[in-house]
Structures are given as C-alpha cells and as structure tokens.
N, C-alpha and C. Protein backbone atom coordinates (compact mmCIF):
# COMPACT_ATOMS: atom_id res chain seq x y z
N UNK A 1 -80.09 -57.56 47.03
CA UNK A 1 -81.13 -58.49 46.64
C UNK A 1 -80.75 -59.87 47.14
N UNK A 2 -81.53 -60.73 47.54
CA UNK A 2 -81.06 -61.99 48.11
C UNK A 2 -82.50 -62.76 47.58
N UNK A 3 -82.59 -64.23 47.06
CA UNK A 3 -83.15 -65.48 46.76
C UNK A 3 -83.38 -66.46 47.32
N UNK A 4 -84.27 -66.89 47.64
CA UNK A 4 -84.43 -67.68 48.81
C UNK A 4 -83.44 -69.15 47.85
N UNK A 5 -83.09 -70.07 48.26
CA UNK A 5 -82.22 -71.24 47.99
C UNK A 5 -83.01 -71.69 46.81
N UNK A 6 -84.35 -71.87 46.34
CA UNK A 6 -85.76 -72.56 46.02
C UNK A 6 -85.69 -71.83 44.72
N UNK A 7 -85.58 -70.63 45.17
CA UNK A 7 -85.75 -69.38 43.82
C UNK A 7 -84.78 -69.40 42.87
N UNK A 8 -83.73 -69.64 43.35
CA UNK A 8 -82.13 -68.98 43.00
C UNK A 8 -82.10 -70.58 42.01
N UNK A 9 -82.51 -71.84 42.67
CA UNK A 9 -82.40 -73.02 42.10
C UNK A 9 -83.51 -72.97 40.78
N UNK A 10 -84.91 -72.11 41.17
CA UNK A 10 -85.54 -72.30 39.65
C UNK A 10 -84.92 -71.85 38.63
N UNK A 11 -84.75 -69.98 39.01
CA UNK A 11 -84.34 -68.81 37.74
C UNK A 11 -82.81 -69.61 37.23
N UNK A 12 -82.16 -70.94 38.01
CA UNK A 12 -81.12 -71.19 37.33
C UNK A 12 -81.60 -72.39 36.69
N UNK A 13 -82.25 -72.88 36.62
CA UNK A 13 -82.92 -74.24 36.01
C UNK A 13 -83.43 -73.89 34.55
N UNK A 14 -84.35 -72.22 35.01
CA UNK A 14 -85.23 -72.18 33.73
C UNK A 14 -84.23 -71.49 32.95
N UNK A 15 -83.26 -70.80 33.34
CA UNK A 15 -82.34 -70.35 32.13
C UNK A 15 -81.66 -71.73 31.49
N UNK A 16 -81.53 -72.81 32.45
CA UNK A 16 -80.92 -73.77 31.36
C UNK A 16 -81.24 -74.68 30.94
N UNK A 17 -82.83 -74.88 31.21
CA UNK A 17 -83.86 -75.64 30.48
C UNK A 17 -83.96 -74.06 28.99
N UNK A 18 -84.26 -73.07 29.08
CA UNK A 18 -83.79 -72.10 27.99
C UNK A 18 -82.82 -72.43 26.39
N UNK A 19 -81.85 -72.67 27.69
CA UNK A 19 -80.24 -72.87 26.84
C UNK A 19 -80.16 -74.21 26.05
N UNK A 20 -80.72 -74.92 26.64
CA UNK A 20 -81.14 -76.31 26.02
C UNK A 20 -82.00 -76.44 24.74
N UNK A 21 -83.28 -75.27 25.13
CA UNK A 21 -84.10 -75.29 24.05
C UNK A 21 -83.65 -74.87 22.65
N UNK A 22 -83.12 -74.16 23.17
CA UNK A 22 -81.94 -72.98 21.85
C UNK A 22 -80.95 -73.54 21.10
N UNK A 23 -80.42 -74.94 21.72
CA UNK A 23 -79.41 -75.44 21.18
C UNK A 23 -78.07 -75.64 21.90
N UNK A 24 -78.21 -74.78 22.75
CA UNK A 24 -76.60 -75.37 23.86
C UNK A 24 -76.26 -76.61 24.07
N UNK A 25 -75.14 -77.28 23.69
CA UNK A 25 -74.61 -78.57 23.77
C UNK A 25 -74.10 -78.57 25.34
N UNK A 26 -73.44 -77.79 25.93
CA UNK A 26 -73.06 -77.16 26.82
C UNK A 26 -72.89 -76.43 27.86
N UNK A 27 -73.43 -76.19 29.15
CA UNK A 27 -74.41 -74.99 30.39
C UNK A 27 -73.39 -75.66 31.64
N UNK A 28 -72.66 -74.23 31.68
CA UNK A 28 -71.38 -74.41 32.60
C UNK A 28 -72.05 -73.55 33.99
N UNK A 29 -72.52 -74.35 34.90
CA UNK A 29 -72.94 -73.39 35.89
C UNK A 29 -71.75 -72.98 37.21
N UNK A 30 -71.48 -71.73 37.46
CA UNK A 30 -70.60 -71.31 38.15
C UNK A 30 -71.00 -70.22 39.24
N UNK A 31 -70.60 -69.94 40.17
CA UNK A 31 -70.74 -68.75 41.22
C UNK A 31 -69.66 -68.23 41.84
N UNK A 32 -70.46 -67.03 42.62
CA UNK A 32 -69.01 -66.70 42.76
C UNK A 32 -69.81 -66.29 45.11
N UNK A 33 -70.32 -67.35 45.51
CA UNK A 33 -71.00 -67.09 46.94
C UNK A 33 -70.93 -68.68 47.02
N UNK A 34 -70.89 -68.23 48.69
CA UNK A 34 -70.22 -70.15 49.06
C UNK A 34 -71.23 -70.59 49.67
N UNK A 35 -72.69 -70.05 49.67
CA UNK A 35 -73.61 -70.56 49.93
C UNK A 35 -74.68 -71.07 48.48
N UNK A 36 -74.49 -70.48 47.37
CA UNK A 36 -74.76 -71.13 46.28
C UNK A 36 -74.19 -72.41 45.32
N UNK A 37 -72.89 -72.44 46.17
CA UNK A 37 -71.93 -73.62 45.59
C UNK A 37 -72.87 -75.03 45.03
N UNK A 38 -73.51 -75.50 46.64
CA UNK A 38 -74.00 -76.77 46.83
C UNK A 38 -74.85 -76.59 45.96
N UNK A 39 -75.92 -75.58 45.76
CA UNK A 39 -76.85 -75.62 45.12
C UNK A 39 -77.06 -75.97 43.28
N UNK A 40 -76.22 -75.13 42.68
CA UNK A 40 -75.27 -75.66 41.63
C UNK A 40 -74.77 -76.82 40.95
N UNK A 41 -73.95 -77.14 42.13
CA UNK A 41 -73.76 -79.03 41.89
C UNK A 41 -74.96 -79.42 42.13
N UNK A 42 -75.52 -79.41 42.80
CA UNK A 42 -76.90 -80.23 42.29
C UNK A 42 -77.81 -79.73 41.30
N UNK A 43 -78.07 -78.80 41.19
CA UNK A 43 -78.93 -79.24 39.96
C UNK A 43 -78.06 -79.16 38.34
N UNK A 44 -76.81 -78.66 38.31
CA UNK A 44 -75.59 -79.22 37.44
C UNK A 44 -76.18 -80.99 37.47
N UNK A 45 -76.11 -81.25 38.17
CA UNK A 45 -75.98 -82.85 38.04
C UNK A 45 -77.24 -83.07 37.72
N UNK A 46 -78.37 -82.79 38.40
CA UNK A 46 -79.71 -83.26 37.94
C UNK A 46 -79.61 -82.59 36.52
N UNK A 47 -79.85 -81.75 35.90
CA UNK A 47 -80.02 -81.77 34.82
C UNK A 47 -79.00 -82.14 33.91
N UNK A 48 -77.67 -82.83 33.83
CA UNK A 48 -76.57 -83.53 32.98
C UNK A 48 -77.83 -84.82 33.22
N UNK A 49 -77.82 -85.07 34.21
CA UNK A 49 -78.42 -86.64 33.89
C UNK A 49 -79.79 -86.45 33.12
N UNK A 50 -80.63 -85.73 33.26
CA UNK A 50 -81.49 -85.17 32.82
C UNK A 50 -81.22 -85.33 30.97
N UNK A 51 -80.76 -84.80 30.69
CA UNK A 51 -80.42 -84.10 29.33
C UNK A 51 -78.80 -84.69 28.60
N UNK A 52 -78.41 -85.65 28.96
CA UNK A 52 -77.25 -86.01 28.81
C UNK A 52 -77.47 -87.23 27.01
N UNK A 53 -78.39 -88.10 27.23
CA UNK A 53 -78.99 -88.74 26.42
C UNK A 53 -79.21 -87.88 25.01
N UNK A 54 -79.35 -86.65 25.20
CA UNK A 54 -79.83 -85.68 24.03
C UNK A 54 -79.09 -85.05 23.54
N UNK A 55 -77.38 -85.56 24.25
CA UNK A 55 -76.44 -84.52 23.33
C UNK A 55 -75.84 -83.36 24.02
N UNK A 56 -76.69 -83.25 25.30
CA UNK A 56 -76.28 -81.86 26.29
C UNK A 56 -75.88 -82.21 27.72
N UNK A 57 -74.86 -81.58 27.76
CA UNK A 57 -74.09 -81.61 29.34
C UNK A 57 -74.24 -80.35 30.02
N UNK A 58 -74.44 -80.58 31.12
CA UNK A 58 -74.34 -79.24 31.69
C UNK A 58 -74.10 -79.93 33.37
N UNK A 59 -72.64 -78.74 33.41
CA UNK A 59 -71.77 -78.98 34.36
C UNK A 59 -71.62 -78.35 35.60
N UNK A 60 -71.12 -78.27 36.85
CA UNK A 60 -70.51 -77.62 37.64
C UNK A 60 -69.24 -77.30 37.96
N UNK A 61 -68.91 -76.04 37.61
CA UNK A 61 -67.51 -75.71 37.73
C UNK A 61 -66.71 -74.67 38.98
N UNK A 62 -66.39 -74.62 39.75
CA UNK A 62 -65.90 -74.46 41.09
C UNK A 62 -64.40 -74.18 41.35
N UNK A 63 -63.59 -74.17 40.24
CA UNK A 63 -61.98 -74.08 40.76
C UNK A 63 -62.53 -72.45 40.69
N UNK A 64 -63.18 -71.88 39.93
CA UNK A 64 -62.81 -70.12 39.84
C UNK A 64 -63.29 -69.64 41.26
N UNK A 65 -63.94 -70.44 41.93
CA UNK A 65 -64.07 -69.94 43.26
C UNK A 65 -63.40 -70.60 44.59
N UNK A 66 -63.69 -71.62 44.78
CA UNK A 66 -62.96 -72.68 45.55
C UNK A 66 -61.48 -72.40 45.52
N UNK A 67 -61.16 -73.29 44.33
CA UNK A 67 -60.17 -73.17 44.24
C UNK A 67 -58.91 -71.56 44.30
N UNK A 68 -59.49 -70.76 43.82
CA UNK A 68 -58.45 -69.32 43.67
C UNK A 68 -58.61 -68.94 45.16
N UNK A 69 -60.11 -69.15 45.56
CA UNK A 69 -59.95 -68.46 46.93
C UNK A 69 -59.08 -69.19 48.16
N UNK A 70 -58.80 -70.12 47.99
CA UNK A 70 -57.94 -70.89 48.73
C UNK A 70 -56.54 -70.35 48.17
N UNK A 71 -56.23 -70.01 47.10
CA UNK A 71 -55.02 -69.65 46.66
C UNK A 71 -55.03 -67.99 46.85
N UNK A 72 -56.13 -67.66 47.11
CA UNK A 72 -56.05 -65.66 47.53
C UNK A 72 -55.91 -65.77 48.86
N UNK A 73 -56.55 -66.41 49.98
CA UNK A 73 -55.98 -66.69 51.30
C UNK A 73 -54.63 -66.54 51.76
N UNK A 74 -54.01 -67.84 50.72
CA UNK A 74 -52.46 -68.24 51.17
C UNK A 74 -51.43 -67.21 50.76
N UNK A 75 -52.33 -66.68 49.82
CA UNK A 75 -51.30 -65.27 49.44
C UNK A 75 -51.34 -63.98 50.11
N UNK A 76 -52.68 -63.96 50.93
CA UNK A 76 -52.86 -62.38 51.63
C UNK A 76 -51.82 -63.04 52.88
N UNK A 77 -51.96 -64.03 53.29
CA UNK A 77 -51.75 -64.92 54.77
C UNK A 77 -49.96 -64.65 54.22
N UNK A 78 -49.32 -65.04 53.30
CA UNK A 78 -48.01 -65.22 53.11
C UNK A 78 -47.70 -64.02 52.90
N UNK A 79 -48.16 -63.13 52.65
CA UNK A 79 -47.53 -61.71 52.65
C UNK A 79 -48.23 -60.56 53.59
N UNK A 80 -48.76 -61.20 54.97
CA UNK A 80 -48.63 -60.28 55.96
C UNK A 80 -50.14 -59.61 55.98
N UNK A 81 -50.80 -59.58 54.71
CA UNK A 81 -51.98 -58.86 55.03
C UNK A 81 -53.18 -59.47 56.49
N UNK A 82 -53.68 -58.63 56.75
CA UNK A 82 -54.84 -59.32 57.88
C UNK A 82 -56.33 -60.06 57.58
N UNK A 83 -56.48 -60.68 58.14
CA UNK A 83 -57.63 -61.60 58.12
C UNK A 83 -58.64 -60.98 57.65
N UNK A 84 -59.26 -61.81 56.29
CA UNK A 84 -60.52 -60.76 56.24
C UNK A 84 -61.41 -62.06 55.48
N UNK A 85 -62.71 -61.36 55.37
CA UNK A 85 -63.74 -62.73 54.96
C UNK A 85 -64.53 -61.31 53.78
N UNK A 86 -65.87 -61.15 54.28
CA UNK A 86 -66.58 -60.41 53.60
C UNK A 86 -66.41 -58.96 53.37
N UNK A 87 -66.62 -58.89 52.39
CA UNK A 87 -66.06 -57.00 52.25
C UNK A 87 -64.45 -56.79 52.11
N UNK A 88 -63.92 -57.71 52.52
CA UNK A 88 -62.40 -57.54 53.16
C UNK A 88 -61.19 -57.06 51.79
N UNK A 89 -60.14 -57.81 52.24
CA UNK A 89 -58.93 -57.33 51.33
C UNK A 89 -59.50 -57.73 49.91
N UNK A 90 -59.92 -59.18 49.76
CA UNK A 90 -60.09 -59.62 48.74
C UNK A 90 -60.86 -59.22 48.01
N UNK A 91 -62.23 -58.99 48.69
CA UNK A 91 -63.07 -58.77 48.10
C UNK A 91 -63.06 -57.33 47.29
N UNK A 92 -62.78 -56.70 47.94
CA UNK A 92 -63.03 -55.04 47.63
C UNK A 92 -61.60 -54.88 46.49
N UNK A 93 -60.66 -55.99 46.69
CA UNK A 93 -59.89 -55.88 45.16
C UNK A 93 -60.36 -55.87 43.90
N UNK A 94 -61.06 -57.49 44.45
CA UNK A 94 -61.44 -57.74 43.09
C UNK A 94 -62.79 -56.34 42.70
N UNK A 95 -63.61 -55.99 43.54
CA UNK A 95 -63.89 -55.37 43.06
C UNK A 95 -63.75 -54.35 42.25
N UNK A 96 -62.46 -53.56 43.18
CA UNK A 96 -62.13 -52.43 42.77
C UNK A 96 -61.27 -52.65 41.21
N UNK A 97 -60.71 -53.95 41.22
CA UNK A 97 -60.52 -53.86 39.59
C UNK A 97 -61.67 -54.41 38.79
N UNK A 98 -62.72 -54.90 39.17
CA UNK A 98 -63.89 -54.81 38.09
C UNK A 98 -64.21 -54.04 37.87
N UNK A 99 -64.41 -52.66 38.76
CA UNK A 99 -64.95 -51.73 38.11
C UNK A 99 -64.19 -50.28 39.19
N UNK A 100 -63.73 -49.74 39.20
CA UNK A 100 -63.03 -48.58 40.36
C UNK A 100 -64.31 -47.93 40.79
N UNK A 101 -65.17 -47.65 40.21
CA UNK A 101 -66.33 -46.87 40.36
C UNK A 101 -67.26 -47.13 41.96
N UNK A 102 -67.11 -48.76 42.22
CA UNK A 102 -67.74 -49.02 42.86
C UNK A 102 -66.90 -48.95 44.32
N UNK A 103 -65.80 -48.83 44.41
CA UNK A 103 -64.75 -49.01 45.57
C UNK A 103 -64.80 -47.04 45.63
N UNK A 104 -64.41 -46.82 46.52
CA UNK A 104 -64.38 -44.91 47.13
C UNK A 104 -63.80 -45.20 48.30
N UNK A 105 -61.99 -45.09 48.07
CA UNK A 105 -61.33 -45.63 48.80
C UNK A 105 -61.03 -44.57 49.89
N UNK A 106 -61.83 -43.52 49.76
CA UNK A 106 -61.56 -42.41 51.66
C UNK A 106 -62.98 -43.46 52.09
N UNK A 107 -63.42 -44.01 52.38
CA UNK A 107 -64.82 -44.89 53.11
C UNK A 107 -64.36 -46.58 53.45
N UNK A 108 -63.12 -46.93 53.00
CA UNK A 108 -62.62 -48.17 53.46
C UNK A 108 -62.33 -48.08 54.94
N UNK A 109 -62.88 -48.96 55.46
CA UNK A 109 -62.69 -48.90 57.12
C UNK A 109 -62.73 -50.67 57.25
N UNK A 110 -62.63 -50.59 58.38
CA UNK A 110 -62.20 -51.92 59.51
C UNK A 110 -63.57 -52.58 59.88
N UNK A 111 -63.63 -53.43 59.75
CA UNK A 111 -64.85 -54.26 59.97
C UNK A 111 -64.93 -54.82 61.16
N UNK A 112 -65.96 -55.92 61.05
CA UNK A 112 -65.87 -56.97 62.60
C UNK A 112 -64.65 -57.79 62.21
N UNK A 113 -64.46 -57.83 63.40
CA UNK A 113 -63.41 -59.00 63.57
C UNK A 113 -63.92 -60.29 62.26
N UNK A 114 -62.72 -60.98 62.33
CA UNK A 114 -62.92 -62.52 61.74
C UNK A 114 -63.16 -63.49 62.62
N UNK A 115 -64.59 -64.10 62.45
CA UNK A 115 -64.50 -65.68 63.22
C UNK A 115 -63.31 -66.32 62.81
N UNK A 116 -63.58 -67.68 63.55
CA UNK A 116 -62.67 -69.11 63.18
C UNK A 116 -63.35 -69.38 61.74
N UNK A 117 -62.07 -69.80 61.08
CA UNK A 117 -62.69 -70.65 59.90
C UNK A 117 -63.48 -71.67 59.90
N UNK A 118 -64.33 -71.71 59.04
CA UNK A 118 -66.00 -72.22 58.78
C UNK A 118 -67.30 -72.15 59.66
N UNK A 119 -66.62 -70.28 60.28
CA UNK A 119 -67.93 -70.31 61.16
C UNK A 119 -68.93 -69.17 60.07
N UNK A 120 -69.92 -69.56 60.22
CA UNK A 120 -70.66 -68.39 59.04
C UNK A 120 -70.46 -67.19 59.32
N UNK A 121 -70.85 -66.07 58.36
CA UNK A 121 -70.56 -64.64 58.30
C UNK A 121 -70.86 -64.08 59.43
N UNK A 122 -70.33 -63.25 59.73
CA UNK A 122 -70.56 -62.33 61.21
C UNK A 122 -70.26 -61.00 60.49
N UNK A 123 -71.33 -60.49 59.73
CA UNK A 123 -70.79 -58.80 59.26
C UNK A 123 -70.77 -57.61 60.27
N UNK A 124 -71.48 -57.91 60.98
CA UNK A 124 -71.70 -56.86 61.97
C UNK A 124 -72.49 -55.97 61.39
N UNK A 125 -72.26 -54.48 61.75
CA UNK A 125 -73.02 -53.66 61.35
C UNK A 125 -72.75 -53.03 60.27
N UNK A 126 -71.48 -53.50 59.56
CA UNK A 126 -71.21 -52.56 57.69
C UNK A 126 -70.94 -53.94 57.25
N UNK A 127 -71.25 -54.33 57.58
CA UNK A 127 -70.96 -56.37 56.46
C UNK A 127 -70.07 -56.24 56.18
N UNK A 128 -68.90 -56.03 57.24
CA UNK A 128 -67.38 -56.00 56.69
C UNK A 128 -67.00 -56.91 57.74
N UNK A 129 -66.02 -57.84 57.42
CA UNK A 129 -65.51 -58.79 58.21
C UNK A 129 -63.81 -58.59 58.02
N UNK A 130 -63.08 -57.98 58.91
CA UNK A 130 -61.48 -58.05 58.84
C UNK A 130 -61.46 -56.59 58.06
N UNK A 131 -60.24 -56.18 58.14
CA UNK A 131 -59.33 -55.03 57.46
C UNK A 131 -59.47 -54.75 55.91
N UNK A 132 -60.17 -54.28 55.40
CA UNK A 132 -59.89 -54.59 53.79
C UNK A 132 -58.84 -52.90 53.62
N UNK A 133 -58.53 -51.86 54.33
CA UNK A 133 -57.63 -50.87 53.84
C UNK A 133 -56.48 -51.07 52.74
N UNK A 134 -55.65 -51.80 53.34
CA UNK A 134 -54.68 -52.36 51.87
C UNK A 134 -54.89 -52.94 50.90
N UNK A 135 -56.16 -53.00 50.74
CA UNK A 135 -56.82 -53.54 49.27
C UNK A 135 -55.93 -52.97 48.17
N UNK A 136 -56.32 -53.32 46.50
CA UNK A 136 -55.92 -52.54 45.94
C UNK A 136 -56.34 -52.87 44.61
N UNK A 137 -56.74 -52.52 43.30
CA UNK A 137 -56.85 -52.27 42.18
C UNK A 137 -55.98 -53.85 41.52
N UNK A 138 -54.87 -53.50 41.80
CA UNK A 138 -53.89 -54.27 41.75
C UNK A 138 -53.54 -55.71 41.78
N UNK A 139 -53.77 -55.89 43.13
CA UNK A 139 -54.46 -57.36 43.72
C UNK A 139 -55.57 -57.90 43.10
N UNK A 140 -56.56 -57.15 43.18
CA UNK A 140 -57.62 -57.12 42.19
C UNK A 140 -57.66 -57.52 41.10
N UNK A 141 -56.64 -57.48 40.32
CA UNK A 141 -56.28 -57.62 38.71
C UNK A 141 -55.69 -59.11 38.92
N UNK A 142 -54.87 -59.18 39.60
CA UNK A 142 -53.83 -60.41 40.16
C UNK A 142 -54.60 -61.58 40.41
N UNK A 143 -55.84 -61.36 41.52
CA UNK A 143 -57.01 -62.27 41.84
C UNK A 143 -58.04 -62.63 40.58
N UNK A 144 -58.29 -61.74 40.12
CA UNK A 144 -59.34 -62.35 38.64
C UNK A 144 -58.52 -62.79 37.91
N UNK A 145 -57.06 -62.54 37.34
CA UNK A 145 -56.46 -63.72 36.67
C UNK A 145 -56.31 -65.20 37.21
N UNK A 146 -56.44 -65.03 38.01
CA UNK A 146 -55.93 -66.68 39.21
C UNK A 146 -57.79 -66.74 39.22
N UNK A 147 -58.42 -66.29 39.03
CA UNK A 147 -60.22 -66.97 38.32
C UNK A 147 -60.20 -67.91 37.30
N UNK A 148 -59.73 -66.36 36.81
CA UNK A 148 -60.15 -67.04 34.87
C UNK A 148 -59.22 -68.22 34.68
N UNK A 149 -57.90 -68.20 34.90
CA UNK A 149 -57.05 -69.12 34.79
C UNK A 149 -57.48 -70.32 35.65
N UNK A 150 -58.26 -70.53 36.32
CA UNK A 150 -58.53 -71.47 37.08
C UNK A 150 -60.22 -71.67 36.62
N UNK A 151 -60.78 -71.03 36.59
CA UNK A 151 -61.91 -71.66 35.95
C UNK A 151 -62.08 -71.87 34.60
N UNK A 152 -61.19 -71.34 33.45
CA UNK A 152 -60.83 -71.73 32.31
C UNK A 152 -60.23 -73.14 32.17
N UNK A 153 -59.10 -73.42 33.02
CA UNK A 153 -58.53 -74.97 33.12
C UNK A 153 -59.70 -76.05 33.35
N UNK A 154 -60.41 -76.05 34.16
CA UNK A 154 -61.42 -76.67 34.64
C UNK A 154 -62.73 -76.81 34.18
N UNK A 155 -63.24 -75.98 33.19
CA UNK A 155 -64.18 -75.89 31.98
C UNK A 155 -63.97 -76.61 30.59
N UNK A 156 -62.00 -75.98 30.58
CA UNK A 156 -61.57 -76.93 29.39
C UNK A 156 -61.81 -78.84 29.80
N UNK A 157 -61.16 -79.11 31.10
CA UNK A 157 -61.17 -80.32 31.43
C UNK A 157 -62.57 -80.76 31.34
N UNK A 158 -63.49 -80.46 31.93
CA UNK A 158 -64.50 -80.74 31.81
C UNK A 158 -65.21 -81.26 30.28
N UNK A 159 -65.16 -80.28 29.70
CA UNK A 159 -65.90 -79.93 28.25
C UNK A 159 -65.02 -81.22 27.44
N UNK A 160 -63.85 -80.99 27.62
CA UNK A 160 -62.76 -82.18 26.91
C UNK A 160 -62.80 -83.77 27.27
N UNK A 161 -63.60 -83.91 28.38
CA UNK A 161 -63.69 -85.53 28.69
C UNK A 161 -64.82 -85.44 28.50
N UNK A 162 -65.86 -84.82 28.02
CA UNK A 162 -67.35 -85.12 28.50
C UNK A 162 -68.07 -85.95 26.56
N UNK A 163 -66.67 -86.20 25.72
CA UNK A 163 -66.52 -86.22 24.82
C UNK A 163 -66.26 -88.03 24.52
C-alpha cells in the first residue's frame, strides 16, 4: 500500500486533531521510512504551534530511526556484513524478530546491488537492495533494542523540557 505525501499528511493530522479532541496532552509522531521523516516534522511542528496555547504538544521524534539506523550501519559495516539498503540485512532482522512468520528464510536471496549513499532506492526487480542472507532473528532483537532505547531517550527529553 503506498500514500501519496498529501494523504499520509491528512490520515496523520486527523488522527491528531482526534487525539487532541480526546484529551492528549501529548502526540509523539514517529516513522519508521525516510521518505516520511520530513513530512512529520512538519506537520509535528504545525500543529505544536497550532495547539500549544491549549495545553498540547505534539512532537517529532526521529532518534528511533535516524539515529539507530546510523548506529545499525556502523555495526553491520564494523563487523564485515555487506552493504544493504532495502529488504537487506537490517531490514529482514528486524523483521524477522518482529514477527518470524513473515521472514521464510530458504527464499532470502541477493538483491540489486547498493547505490552510493543518498542515491534513492534502486530495488530492482524483488525490492531487495544488497545481501540480506546473514540476517538473523538475533540482530533483529539487538536492532529494536537500539530503537526503543533511542526513541525512548528522546521522547523522555522531549516530553521533559516541553514542561
């Protein structure tokens, strides 16, 4: 399923014009796609300024993605694994420890190559970008703690100065 930029910015507006109505002091908007990032911070910000006067903040928070994925990089990169972007090592970890069901590890194969960094996705023909075979359950578990721990720090900070 995919949202055009327009769409993805309402259905997240009207859930937190919603959350507002209900009583949320609070509307932590987060993602986990690096083309929704920008979108986020902005209307995070338009509606804090929006609604800020009334008692309600609502923020943009970014270390659980930004940040870890820069720290899952330096760790596949420092221990030898191969280049991967979409579908790849990382991804198919974390998946495979969200849920094993969704990973069916005799069907892991080799993707397109990796562009240069910050050239957009190149999936090719299985939207796999780089090697994800040595994935693992494992890593997986390893990477969503270095999330939560990182978007937990950064929610607390947030929530704690906005005071």
């Amino acid at each position: 399923m995919n949202l055009s930029a327009d769409a993805f910015s309402r259905v997240n507006e009207d859930v937190a014009e919603s959350m507002v109505r209900t009583g949320f002091k609070y509307i932590i908007f987060m993602g986990d796609h690096d083309q929704n990032q920008p979108l986020l911070r902005t209307l995070a910000s338009r509606l804090d300024e929006k609604h800020r006067a009334d008692g309600v903040r609502v923020f943009f928070s970014s270390d659980s993605y930004a940040k870890t994925n820069k720290e899952i990089d330096e760790y596949l990169r420092a221990n030898g694994y191969p280049p991967s972007r979409h579908g790849g090592v990382s991804d198919t970890s974390l998946t495979w420890a969200a849920n094993p069901d969704y990973v069916h590890p005799d069907r892991i194969v080799v993707g397109a190559p990796v562009p240069p960094a910050g050239t957009p996705l190149s999936l090719g023909a299985i939207g796999i970008e780089g090697d994800p075979r040595r994935a693992s359950p494992e890593l997986g578990k390893m990477f969503l703690g270095w999330k939560i721990k990182n978007g937990t720090a950064e929610i607390r900070n947030l929530v704690g100065t906005s005071k």
